[in-house]
PDB file of N, CA and C in Angstrom:
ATOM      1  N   UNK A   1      20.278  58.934 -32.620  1.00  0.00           N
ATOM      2  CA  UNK A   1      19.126  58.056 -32.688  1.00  0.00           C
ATOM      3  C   UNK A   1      18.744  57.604 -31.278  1.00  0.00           C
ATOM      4  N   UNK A   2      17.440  57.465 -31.004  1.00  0.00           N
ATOM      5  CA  UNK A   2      16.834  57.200 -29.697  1.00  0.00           C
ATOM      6  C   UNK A   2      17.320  55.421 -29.369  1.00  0.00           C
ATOM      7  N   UNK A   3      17.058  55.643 -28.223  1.00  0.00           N
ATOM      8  CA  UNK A   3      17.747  53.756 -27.796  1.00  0.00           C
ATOM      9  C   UNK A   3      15.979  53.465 -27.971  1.00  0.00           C
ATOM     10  N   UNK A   4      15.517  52.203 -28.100  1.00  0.00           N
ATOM     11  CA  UNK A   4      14.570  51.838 -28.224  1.00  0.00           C
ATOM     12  C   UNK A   4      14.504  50.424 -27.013  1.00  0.00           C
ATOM     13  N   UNK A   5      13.481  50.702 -26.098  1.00  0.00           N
ATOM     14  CA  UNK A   5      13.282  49.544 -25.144  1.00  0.00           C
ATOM     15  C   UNK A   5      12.498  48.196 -25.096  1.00  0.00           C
ATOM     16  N   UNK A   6      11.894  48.165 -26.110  1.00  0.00           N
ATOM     17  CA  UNK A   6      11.106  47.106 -26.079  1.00  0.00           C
ATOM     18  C   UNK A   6       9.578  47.733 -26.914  1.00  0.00           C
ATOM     19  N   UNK A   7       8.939  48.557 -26.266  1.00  0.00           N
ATOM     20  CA  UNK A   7       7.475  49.597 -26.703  1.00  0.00           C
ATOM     21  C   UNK A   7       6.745  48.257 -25.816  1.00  0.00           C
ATOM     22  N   UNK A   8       5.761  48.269 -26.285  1.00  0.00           N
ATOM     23  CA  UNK A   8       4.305  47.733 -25.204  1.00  0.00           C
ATOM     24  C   UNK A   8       4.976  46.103 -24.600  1.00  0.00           C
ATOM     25  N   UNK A   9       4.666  45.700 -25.557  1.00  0.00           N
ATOM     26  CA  UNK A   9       5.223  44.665 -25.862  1.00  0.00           C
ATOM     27  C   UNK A   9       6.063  43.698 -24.334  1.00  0.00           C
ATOM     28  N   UNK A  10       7.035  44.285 -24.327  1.00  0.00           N
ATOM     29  CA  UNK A  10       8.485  44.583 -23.799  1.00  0.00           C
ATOM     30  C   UNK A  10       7.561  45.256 -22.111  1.00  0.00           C
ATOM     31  N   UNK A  11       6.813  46.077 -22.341  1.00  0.00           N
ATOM     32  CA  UNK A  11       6.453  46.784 -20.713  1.00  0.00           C
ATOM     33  C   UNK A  11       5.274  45.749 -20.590  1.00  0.00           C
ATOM     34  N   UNK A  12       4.584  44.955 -21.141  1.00  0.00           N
ATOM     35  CA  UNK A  12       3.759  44.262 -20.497  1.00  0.00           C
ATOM     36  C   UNK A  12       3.968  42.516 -19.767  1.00  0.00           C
ATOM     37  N   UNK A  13       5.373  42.409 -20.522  1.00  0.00           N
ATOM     38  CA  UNK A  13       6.288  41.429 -20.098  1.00  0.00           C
ATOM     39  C   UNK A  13       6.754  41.973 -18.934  1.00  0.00           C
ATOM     40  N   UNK A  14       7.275  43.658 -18.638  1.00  0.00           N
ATOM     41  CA  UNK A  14       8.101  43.419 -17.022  1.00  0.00           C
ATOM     42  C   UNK A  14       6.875  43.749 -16.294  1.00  0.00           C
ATOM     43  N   UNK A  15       5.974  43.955 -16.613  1.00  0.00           N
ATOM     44  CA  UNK A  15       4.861  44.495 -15.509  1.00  0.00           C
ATOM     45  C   UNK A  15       3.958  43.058 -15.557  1.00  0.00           C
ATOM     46  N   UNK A  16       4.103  41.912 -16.339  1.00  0.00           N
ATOM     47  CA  UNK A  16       3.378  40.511 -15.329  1.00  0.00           C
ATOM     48  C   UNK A  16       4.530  40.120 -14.800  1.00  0.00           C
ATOM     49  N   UNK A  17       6.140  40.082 -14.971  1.00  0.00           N
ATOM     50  CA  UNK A  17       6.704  39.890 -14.077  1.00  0.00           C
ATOM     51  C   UNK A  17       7.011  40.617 -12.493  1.00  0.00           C
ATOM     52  N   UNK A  18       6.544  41.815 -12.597  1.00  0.00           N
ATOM     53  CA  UNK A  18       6.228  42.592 -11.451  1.00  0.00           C
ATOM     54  C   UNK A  18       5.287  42.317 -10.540  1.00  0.00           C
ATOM     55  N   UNK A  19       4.141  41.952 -11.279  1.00  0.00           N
ATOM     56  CA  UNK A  19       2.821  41.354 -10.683  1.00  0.00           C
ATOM     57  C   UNK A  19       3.522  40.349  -9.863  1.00  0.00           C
ATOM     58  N   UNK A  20       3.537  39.109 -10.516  1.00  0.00           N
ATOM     59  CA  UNK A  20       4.507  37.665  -9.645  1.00  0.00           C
ATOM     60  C   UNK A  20       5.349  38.164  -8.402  1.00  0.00           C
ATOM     61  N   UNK A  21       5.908  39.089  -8.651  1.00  0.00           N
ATOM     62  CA  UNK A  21       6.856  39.548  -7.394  1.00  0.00           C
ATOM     63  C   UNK A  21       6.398  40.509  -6.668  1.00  0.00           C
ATOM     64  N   UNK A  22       5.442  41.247  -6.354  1.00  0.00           N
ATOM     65  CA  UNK A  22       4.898  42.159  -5.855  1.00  0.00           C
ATOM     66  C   UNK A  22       4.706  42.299  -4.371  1.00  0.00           C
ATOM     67  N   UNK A  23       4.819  40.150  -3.862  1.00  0.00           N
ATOM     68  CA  UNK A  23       4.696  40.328  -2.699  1.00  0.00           C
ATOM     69  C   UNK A  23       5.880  40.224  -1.733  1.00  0.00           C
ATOM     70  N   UNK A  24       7.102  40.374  -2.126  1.00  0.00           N
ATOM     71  CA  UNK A  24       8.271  40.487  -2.085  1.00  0.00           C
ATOM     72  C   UNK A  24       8.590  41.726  -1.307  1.00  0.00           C
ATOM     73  N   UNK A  25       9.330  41.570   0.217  1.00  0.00           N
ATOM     74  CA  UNK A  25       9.381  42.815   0.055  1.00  0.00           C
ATOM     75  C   UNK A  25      11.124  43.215   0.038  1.00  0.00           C
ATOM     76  N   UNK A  26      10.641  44.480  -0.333  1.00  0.00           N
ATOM     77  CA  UNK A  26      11.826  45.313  -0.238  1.00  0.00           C
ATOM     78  C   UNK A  26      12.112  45.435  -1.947  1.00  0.00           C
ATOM     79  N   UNK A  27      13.216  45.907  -2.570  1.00  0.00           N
ATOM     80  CA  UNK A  27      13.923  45.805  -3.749  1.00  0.00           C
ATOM     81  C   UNK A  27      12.898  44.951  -4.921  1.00  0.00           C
ATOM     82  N   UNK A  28      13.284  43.582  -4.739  1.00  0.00           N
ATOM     83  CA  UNK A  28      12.504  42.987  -6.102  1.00  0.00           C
ATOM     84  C   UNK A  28      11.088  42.827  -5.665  1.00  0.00           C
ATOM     85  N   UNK A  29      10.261  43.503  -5.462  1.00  0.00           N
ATOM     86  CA  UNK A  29       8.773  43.878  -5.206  1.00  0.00           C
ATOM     87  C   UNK A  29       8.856  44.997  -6.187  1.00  0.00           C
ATOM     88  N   UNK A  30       9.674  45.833  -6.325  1.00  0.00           N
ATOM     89  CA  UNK A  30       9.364  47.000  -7.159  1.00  0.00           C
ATOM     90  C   UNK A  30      10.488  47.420  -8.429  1.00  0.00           C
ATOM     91  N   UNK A  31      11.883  46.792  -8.311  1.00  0.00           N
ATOM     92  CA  UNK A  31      12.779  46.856  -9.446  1.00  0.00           C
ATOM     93  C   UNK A  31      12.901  45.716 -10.301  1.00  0.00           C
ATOM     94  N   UNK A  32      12.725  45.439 -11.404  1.00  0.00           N
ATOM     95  CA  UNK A  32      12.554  44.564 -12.212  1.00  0.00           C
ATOM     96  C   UNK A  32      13.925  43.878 -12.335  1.00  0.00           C
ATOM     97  N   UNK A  33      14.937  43.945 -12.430  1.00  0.00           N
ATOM     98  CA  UNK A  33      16.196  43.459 -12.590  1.00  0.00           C
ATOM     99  C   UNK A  33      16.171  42.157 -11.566  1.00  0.00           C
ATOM    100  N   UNK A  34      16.125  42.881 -10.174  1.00  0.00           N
ATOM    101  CA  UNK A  34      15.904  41.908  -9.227  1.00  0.00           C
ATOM    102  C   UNK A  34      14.578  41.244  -8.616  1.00  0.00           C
ATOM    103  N   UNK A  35      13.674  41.483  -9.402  1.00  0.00           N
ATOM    104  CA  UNK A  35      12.396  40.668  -9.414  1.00  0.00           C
ATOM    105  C   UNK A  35      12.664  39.529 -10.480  1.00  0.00           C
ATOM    106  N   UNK A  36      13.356  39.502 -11.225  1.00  0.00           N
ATOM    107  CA  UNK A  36      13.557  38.606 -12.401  1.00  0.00           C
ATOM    108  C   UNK A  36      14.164  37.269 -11.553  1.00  0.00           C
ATOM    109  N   UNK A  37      15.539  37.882 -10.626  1.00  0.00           N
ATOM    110  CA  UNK A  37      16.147  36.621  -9.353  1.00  0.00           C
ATOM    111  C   UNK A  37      15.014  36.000  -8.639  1.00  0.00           C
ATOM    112  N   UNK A  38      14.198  36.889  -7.950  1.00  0.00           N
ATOM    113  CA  UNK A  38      13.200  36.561  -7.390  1.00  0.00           C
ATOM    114  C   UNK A  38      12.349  35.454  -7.705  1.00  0.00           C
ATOM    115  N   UNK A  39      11.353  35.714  -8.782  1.00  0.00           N
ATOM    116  CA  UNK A  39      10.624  34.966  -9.363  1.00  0.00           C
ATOM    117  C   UNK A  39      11.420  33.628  -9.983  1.00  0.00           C
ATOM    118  N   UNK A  40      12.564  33.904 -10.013  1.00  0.00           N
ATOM    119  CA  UNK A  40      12.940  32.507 -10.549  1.00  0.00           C
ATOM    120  C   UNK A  40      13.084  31.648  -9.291  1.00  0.00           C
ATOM    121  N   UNK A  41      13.599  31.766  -8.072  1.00  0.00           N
ATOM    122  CA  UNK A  41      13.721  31.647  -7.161  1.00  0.00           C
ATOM    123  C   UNK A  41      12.353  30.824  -6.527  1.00  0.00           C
ATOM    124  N   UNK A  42      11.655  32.111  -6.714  1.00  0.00           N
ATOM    125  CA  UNK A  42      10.365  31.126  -6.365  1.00  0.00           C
ATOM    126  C   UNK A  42       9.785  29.996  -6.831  1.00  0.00           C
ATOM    127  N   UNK A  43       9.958  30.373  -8.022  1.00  0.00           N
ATOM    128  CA  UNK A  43       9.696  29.195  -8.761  1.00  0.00           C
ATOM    129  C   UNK A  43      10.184  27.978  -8.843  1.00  0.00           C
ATOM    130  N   UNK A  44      11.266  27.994  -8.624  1.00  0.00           N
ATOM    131  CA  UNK A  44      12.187  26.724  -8.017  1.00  0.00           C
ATOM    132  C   UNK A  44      11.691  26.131  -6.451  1.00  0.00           C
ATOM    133  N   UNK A  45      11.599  26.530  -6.080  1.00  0.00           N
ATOM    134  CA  UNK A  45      11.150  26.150  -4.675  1.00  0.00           C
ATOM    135  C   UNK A  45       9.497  25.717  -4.694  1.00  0.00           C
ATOM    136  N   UNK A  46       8.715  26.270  -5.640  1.00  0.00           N
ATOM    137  CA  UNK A  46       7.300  25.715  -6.018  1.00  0.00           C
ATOM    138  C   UNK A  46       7.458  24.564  -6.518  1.00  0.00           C
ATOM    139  N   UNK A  47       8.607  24.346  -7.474  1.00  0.00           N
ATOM    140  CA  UNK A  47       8.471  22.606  -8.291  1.00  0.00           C
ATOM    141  C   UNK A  47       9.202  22.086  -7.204  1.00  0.00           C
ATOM    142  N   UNK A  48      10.138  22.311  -5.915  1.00  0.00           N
ATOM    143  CA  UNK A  48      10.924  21.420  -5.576  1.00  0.00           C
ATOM    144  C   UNK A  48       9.637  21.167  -4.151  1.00  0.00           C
ATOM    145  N   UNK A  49       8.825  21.990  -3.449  1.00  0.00           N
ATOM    146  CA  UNK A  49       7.985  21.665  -2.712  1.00  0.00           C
ATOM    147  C   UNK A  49       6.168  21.019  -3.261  1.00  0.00           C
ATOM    148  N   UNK A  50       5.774  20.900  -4.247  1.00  0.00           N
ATOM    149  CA  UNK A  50       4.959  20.070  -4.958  1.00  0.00           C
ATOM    150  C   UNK A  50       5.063  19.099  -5.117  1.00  0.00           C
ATOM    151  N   UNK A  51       6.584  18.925  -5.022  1.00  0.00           N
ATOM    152  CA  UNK A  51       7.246  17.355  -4.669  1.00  0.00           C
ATOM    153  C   UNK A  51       7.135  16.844  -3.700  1.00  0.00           C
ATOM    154  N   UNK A  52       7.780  17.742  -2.664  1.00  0.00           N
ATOM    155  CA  UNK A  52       7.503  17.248  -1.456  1.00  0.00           C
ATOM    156  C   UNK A  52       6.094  17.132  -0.604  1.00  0.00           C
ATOM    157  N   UNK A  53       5.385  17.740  -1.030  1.00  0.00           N
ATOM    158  CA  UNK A  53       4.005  18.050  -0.873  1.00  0.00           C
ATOM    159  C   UNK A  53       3.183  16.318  -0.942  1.00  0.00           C
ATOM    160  N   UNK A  54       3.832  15.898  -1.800  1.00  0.00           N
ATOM    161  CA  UNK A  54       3.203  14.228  -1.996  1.00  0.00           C
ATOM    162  C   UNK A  54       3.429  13.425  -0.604  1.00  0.00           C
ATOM    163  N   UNK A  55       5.154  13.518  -1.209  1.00  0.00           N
ATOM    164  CA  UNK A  55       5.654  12.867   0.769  1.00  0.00           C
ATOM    165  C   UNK A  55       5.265  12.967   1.991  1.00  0.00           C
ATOM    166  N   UNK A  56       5.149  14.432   2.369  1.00  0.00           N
ATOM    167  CA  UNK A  56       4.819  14.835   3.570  1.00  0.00           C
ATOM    168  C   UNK A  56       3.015  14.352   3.572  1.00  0.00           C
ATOM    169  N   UNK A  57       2.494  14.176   2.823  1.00  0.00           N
ATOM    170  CA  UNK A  57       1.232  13.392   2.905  1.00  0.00           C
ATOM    171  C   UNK A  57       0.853  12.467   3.353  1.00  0.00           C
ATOM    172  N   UNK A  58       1.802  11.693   2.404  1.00  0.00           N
ATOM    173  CA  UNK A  58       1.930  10.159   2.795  1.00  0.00           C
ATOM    174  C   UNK A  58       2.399   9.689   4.118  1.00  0.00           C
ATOM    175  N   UNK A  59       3.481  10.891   4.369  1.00  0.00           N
ATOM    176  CA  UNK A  59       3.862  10.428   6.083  1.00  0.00           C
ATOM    177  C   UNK A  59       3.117  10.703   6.713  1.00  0.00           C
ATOM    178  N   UNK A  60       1.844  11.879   6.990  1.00  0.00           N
ATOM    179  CA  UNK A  60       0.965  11.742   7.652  1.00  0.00           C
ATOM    180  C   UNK A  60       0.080  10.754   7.883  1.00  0.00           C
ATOM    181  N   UNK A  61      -0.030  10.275   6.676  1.00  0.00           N
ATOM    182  CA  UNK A  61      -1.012   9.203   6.494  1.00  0.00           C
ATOM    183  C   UNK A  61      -0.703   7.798   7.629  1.00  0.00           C
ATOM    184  N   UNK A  62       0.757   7.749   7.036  1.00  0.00           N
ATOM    185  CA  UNK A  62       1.342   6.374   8.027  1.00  0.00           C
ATOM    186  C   UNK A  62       1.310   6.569   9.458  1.00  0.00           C
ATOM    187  N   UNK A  63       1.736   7.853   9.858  1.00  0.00           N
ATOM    188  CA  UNK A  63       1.651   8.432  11.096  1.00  0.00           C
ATOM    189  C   UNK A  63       0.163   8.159  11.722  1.00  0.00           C
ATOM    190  N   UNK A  64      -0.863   8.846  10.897  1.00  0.00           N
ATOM    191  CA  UNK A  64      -2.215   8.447  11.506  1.00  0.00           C
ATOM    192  C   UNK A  64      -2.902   7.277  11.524  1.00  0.00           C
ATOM    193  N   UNK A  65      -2.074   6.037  10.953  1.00  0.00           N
ATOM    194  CA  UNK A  65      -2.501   4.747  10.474  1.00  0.00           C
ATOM    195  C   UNK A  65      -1.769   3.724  11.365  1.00  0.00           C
ATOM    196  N   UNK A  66      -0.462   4.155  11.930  1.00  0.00           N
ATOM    197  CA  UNK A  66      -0.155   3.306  12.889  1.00  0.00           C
ATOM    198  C   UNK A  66      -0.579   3.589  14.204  1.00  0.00           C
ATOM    199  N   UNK A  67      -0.854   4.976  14.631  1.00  0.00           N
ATOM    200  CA  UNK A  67      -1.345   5.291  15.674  1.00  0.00           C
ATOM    201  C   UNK A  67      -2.704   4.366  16.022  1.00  0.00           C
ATOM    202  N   UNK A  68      -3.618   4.380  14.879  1.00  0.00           N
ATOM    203  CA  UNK A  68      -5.001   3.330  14.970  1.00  0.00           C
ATOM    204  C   UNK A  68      -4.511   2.192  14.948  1.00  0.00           C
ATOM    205  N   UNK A  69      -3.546   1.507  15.181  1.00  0.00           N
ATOM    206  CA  UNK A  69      -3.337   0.518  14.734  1.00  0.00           C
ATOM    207  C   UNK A  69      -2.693  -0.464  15.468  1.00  0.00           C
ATOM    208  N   UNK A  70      -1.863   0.708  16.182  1.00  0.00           N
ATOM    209  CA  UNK A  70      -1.211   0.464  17.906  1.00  0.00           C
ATOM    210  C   UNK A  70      -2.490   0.834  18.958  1.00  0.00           C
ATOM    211  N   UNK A  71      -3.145   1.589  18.440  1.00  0.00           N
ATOM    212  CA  UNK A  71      -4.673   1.364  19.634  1.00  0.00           C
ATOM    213  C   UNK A  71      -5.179  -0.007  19.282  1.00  0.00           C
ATOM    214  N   UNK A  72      -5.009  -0.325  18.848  1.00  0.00           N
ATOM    215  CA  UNK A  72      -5.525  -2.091  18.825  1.00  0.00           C
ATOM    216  C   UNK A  72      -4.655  -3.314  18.606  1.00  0.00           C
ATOM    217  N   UNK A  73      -3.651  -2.971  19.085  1.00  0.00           N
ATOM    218  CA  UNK A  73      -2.197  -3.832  19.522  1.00  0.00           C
ATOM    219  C   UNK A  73      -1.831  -4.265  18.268  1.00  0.00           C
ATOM    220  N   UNK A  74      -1.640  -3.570  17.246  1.00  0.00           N
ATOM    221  CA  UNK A  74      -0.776  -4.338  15.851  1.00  0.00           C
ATOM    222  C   UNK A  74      -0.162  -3.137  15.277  1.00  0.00           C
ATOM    223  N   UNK A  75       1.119  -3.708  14.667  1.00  0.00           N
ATOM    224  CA  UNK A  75       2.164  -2.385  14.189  1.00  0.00           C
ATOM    225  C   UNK A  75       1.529  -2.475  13.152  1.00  0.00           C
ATOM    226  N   UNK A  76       1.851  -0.835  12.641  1.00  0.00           N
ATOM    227  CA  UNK A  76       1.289  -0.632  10.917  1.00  0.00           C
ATOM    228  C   UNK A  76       2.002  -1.352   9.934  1.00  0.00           C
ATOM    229  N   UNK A  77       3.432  -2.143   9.982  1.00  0.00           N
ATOM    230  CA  UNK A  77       3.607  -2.629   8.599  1.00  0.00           C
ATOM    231  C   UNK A  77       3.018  -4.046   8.803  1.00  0.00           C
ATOM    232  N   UNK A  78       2.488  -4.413  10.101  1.00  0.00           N
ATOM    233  CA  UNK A  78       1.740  -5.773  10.096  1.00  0.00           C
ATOM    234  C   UNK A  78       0.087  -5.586   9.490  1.00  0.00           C
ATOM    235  N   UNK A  79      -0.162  -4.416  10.089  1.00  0.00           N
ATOM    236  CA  UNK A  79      -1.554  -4.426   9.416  1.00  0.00           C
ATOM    237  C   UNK A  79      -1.360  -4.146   7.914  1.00  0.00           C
ATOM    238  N   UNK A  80      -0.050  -3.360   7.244  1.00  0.00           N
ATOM    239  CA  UNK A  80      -0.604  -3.538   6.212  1.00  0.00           C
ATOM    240  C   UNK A  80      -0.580  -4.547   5.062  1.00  0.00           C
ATOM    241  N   UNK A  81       0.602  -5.669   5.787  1.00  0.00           N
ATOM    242  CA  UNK A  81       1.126  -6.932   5.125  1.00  0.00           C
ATOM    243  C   UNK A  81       0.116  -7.652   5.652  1.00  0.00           C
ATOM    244  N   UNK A  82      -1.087  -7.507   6.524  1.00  0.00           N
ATOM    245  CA  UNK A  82      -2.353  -8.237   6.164  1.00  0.00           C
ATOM    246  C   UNK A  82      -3.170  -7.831   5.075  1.00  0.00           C
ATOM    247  N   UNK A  83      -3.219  -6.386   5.118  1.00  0.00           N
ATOM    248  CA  UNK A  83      -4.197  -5.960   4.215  1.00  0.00           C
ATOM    249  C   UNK A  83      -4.283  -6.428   2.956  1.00  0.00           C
ATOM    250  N   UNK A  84      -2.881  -6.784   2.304  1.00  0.00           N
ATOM    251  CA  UNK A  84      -2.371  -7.129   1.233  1.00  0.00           C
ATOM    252  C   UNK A  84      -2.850  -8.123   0.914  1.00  0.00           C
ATOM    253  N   UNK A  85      -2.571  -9.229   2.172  1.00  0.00           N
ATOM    254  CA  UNK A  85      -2.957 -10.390   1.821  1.00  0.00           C
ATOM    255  C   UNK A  85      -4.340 -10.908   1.874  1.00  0.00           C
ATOM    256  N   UNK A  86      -5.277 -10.013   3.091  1.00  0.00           N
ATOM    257  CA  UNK A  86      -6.960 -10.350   2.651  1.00  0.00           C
ATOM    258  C   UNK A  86      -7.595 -10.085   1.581  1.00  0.00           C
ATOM    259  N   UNK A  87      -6.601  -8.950   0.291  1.00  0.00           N
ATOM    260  CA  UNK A  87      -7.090  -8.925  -0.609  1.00  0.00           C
ATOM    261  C   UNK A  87      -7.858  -6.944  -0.895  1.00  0.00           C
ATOM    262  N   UNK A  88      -7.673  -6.545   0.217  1.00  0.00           N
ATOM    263  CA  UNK A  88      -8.349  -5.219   0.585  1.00  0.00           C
ATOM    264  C   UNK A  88      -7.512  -3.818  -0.022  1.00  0.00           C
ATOM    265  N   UNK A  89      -8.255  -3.574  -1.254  1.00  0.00           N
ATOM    266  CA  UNK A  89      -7.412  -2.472  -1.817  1.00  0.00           C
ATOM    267  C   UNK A  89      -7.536  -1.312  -1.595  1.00  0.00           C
ATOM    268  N   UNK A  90      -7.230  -0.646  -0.242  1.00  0.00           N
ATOM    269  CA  UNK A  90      -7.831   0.571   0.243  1.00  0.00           C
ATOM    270  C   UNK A  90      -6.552   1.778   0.201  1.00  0.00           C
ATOM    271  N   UNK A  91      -6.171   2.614   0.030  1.00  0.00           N
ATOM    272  CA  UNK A  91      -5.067   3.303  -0.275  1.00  0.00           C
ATOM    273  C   UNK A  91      -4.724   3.644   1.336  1.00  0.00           C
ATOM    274  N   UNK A  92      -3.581   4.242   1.644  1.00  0.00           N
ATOM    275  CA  UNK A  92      -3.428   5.016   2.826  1.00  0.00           C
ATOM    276  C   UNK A  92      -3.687   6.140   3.294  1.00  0.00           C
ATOM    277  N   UNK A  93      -4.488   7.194   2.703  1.00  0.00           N
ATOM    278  CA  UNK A  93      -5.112   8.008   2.427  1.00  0.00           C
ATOM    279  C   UNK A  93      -6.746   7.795   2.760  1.00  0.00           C
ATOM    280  N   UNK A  94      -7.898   6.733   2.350  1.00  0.00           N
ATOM    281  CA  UNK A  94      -8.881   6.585   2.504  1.00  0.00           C
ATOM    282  C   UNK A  94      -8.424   6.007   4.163  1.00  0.00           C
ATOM    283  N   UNK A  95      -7.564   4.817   4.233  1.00  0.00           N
ATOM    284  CA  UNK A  95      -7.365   3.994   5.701  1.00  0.00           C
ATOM    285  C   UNK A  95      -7.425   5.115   6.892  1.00  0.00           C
ATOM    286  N   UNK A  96      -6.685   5.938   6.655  1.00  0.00           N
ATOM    287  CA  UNK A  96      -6.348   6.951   7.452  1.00  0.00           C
ATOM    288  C   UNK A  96      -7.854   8.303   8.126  1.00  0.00           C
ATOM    289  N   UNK A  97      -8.339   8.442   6.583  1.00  0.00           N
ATOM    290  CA  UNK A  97      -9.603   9.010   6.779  1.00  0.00           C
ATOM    291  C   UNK A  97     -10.623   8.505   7.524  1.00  0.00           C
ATOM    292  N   UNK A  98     -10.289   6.927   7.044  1.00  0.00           N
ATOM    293  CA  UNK A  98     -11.639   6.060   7.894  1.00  0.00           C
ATOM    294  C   UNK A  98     -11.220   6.153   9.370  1.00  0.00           C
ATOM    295  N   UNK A  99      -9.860   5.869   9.932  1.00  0.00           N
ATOM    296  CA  UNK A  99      -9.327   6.182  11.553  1.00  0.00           C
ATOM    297  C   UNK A  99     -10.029   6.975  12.086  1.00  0.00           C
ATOM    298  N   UNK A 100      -9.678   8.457  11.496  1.00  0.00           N
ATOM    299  CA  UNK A 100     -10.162   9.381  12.281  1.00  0.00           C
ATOM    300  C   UNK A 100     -11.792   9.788  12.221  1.00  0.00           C
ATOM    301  N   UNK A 101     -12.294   9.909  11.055  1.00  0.00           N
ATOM    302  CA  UNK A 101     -13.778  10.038  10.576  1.00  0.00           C
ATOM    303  C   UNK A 101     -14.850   9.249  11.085  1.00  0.00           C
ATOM    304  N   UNK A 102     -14.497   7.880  10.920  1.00  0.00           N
ATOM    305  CA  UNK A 102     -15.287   6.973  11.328  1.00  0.00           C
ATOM    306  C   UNK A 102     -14.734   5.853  11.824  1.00  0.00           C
ATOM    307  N   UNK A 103     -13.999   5.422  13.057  1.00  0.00           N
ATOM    308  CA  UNK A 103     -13.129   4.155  13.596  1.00  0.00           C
ATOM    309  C   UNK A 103     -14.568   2.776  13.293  1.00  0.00           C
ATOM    310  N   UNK A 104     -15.598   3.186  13.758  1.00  0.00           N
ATOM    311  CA  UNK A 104     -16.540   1.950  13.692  1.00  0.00           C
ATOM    312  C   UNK A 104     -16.457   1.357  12.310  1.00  0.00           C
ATOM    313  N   UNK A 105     -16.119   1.925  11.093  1.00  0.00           N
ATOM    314  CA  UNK A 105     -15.531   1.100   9.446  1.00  0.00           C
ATOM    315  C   UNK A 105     -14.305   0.960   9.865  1.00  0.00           C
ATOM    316  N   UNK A 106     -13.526   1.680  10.366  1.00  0.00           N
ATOM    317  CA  UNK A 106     -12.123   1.290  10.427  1.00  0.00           C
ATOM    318  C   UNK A 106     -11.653  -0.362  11.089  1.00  0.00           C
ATOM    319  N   UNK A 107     -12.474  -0.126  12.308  1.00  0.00           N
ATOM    320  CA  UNK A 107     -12.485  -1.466  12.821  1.00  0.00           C
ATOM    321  C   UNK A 107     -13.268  -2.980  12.133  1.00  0.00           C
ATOM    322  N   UNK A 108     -14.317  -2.355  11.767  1.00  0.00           N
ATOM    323  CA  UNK A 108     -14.938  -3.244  10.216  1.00  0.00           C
ATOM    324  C   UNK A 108     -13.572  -3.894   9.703  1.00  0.00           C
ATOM    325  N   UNK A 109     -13.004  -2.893   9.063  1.00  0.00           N
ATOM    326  CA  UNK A 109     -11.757  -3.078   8.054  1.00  0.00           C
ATOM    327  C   UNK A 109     -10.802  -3.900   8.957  1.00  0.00           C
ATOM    328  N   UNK A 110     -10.259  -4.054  10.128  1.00  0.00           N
ATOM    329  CA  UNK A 110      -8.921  -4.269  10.923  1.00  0.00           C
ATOM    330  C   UNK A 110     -10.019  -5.943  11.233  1.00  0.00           C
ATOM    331  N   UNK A 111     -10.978  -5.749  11.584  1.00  0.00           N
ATOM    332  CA  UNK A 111     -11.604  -7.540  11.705  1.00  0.00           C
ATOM    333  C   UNK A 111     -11.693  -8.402  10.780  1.00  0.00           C
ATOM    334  N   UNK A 112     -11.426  -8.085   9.556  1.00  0.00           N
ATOM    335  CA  UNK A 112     -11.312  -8.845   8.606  1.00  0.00           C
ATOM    336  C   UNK A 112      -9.964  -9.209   8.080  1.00  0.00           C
ATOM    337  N   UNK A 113      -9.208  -8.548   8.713  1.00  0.00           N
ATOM    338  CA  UNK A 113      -8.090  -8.298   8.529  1.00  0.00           C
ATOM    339  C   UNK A 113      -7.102  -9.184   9.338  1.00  0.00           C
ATOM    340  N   UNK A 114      -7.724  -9.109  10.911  1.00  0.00           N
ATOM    341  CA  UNK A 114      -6.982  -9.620  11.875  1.00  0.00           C
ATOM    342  C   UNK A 114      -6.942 -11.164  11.982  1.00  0.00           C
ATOM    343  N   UNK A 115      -7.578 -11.942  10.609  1.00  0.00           N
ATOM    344  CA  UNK A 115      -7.082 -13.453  10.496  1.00  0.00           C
ATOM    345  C   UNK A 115      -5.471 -13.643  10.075  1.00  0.00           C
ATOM    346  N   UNK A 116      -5.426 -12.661   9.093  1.00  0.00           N
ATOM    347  CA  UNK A 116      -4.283 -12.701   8.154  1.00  0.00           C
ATOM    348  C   UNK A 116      -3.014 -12.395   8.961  1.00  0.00           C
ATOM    349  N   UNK A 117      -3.596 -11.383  10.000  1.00  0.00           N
ATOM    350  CA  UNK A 117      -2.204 -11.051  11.066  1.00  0.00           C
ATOM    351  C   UNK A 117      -1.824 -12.415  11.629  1.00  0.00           C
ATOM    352  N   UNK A 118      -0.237 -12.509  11.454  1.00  0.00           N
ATOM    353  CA  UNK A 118       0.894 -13.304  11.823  1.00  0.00           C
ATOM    354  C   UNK A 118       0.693 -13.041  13.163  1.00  0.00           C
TER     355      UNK A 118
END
């Protein structure tokens, strides 16, 4: 009796897993056994850097927010323990955009601000 492999079914499962690995080179780019390591592989490293992907954001953000912030003689966790307290709900993300995009709102934002600074 014939061994039976799967039929379509079964080949259209290793050939989208082939696809996924294709840009792989060497071995699991083209043998399915070890494209299977591969792709899992990758895939692990996609959920564990999507994670990090948030962080490394946010540190830019602070990075580009104290830099504006020390150009006008105040550390960033002072400007932002004013911000807090004038009431100004601006994320670190928009703050940061306004720095570089447009400093003339930014500074808007830091004068209203600079009562509350200690």
């Amino acid at each position: 009796m014939p061994r039976i492999t799967g039929g379509a079914k079964q080949a259209q499962k290793r050939k989208k897993l082939l696809k996924r690995a294709c840009g792989t080179v060497g071995q699991p780019g083209h043998n399915y056994r070890s494209a299977i390591t591969a792709v899992k592989r990758a895939d692990k490293f996609a959920w564990i850097h999507r994670r990090q992907k948030k962080r490394n954001f946010r540190q830019l953000w602070v990075i580009r927010l104290n830099a504006a912030c020390r150009e006008r003689g105040v550390r960033y966790s002072q400007f932002i323990h004013a911000l807090t307290k004038s009431g100004i709900e601006l994320n670190r993300k928009m703050l940061s955009e306004l720095a570089i995009e447009d400093p003339k709102a930014f500074d808007a934002v830091f004068d209203q601000v600079k009562s509350h600074i200690a």
